[in-house]
C-alpha atoms as a PDB file:
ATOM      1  CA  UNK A   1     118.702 180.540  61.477  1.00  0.00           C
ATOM      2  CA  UNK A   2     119.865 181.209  64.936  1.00  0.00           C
ATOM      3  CA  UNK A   3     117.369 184.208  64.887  1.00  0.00           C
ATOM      4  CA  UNK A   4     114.339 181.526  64.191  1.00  0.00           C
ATOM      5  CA  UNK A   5     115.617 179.637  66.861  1.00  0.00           C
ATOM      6  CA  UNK A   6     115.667 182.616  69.422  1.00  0.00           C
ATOM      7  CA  UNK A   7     112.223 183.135  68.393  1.00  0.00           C
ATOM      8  CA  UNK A   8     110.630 179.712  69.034  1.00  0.00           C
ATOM      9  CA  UNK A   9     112.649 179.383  72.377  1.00  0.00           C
ATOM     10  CA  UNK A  10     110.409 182.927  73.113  1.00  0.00           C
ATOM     11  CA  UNK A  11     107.412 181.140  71.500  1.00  0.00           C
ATOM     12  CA  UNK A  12     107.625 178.286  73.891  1.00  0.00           C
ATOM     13  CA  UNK A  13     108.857 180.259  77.050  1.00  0.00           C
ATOM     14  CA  UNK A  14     105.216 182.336  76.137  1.00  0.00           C
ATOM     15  CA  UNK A  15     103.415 179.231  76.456  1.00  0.00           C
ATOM     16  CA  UNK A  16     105.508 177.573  79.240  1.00  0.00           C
ATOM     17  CA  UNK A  17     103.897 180.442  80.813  1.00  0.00           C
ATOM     18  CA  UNK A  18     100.599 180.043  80.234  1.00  0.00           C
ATOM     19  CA  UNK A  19     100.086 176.533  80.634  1.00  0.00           C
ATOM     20  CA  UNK A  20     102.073 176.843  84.189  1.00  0.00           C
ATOM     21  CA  UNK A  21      99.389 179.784  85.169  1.00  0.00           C
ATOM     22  CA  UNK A  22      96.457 178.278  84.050  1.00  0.00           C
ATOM     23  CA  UNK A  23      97.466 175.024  85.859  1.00  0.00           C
ATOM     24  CA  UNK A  24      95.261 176.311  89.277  1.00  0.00           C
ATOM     25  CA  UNK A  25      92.280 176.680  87.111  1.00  0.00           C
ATOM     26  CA  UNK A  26      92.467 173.121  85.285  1.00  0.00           C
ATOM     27  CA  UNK A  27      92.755 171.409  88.934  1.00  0.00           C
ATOM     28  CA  UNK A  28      90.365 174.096  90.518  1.00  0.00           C
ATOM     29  CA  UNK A  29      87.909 172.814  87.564  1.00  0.00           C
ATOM     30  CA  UNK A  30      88.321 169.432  88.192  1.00  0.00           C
ATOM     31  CA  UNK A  31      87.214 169.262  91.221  1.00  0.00           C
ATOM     32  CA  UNK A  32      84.781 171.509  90.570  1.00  0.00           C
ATOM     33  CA  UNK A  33      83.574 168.678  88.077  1.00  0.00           C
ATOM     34  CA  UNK A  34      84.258 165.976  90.654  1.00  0.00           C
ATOM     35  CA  UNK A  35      82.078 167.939  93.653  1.00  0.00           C
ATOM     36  CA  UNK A  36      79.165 168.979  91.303  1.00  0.00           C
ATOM     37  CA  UNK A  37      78.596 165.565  90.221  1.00  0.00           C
ATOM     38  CA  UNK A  38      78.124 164.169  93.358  1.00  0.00           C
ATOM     39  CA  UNK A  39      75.508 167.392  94.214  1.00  0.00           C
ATOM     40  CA  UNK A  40      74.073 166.265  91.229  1.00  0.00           C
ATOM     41  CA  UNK A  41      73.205 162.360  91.651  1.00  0.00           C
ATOM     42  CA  UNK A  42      72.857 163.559  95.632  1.00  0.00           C
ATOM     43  CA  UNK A  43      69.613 166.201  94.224  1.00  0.00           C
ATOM     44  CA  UNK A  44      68.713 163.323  91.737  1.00  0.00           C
ATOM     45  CA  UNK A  45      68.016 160.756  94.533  1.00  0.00           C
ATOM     46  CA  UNK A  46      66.676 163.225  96.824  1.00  0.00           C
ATOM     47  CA  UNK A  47      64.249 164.194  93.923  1.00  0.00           C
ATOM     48  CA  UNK A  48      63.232 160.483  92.922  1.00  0.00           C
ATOM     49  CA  UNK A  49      62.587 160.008  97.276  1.00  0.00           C
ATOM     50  CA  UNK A  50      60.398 162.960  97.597  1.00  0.00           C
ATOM     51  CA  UNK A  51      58.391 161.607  94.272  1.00  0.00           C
ATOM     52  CA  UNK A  52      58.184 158.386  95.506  1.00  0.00           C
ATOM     53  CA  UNK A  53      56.952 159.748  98.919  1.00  0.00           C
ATOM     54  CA  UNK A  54      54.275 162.093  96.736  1.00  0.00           C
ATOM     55  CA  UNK A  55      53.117 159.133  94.723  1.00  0.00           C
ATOM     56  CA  UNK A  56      53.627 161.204  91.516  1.00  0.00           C
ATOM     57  CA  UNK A  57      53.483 158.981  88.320  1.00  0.00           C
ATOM     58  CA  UNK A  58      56.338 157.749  87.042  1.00  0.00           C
ATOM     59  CA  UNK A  59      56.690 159.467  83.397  1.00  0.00           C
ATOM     60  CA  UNK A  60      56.056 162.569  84.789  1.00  0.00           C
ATOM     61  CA  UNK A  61      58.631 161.874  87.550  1.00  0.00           C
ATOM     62  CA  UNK A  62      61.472 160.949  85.075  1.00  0.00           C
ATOM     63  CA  UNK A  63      60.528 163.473  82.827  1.00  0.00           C
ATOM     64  CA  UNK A  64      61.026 166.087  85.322  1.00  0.00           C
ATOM     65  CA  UNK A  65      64.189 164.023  86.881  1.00  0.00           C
ATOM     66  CA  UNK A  66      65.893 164.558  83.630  1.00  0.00           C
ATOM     67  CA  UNK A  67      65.088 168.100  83.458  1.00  0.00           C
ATOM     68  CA  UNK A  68      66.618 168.922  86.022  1.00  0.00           C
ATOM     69  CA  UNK A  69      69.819 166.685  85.507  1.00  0.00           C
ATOM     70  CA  UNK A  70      70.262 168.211  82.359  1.00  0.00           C
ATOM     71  CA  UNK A  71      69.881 171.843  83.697  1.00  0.00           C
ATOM     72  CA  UNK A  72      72.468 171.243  86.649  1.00  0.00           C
ATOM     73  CA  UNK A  73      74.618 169.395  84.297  1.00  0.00           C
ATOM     74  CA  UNK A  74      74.679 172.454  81.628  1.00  0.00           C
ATOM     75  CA  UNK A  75      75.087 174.589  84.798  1.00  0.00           C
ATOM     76  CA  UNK A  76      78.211 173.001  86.244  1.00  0.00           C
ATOM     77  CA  UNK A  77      79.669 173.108  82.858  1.00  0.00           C
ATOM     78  CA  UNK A  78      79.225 176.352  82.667  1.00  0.00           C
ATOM     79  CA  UNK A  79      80.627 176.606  85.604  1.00  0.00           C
ATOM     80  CA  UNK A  80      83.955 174.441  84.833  1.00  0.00           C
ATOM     81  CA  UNK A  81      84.676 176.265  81.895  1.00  0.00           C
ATOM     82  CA  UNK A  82      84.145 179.419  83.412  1.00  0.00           C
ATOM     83  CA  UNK A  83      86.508 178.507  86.112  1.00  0.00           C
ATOM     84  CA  UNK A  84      89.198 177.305  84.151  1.00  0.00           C
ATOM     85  CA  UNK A  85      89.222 180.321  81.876  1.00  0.00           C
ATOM     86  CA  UNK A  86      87.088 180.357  79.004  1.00  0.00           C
ATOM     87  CA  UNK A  87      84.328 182.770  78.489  1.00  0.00           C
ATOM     88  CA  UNK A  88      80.838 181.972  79.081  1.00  0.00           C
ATOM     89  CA  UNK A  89      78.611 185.057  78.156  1.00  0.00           C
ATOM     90  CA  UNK A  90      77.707 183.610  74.844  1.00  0.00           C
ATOM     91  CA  UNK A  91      77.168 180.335  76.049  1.00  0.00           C
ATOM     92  CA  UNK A  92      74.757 181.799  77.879  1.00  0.00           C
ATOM     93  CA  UNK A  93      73.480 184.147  75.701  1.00  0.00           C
ATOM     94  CA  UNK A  94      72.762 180.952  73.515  1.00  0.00           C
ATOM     95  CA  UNK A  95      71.119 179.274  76.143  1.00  0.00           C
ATOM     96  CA  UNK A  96      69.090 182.548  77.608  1.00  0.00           C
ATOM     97  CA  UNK A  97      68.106 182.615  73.381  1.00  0.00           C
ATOM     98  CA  UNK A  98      66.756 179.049  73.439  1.00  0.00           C
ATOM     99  CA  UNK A  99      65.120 179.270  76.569  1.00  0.00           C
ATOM    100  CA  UNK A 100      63.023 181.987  75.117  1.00  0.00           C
ATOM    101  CA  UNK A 101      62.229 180.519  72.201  1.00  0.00           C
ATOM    102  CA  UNK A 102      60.986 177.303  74.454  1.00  0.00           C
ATOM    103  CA  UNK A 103      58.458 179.768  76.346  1.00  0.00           C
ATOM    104  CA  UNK A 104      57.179 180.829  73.537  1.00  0.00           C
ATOM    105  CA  UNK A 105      56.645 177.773  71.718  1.00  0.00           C
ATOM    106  CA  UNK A 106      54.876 176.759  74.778  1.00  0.00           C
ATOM    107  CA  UNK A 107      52.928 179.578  75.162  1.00  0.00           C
ATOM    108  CA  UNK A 108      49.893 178.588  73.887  1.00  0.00           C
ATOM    109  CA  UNK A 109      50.150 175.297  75.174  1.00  0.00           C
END
């Protein structure tokens, strides 16, 4: 009994640990979150301005508006996660998958 009870209070010294060391990452990836969403709206509005300024019609400028708020979105997530500690490469060897698979669906197009 008192030999299960050493072991847990190891057990939760172990993750006392890890939570209090990975602590810098969660608030490093917060505002992380916090400053890439404002980049993100800030490019969005500078985007729709520059449309509006080429007259370019309006499907194809929210079409390409949500593009690229999707791709900076995926980006920054990317980014988050990577910052607070999980591994990315096969997120992004997912993504690098599907993109490929996009170009050549739209190949012949």
């Amino acid at each position: 009994m008192e030999s299960n009870l050493n072991s847990l209070g190891t057990k939760f010294g172990r993750l006392t640990d890890i939570v209090i060391d990975s602590i810098p990452g969660i608030i490093g990836g917060i505002i992380l979150l916090i400053i890439g969403k404002y980049v993100i709206d800030l490019v969005n509005r500078l985007l729709h301005k520059r449309f509006e300024k080429r007259n370019v019609d309006p499907s194809i400028r929210a079409f390409i508006s949500s593009i690229v708020r999707i791709v900076m979105w995926v980006m920054l997530m990317l980014t988050v996660a990577s910052q607070i500690g999980i591994q990315t490469t096969s997120f992004i060897a997912a993504l690098s998958a599907f993109g490929l698979a996009v170009g050549m669906a739209l190949q012949g197009v």
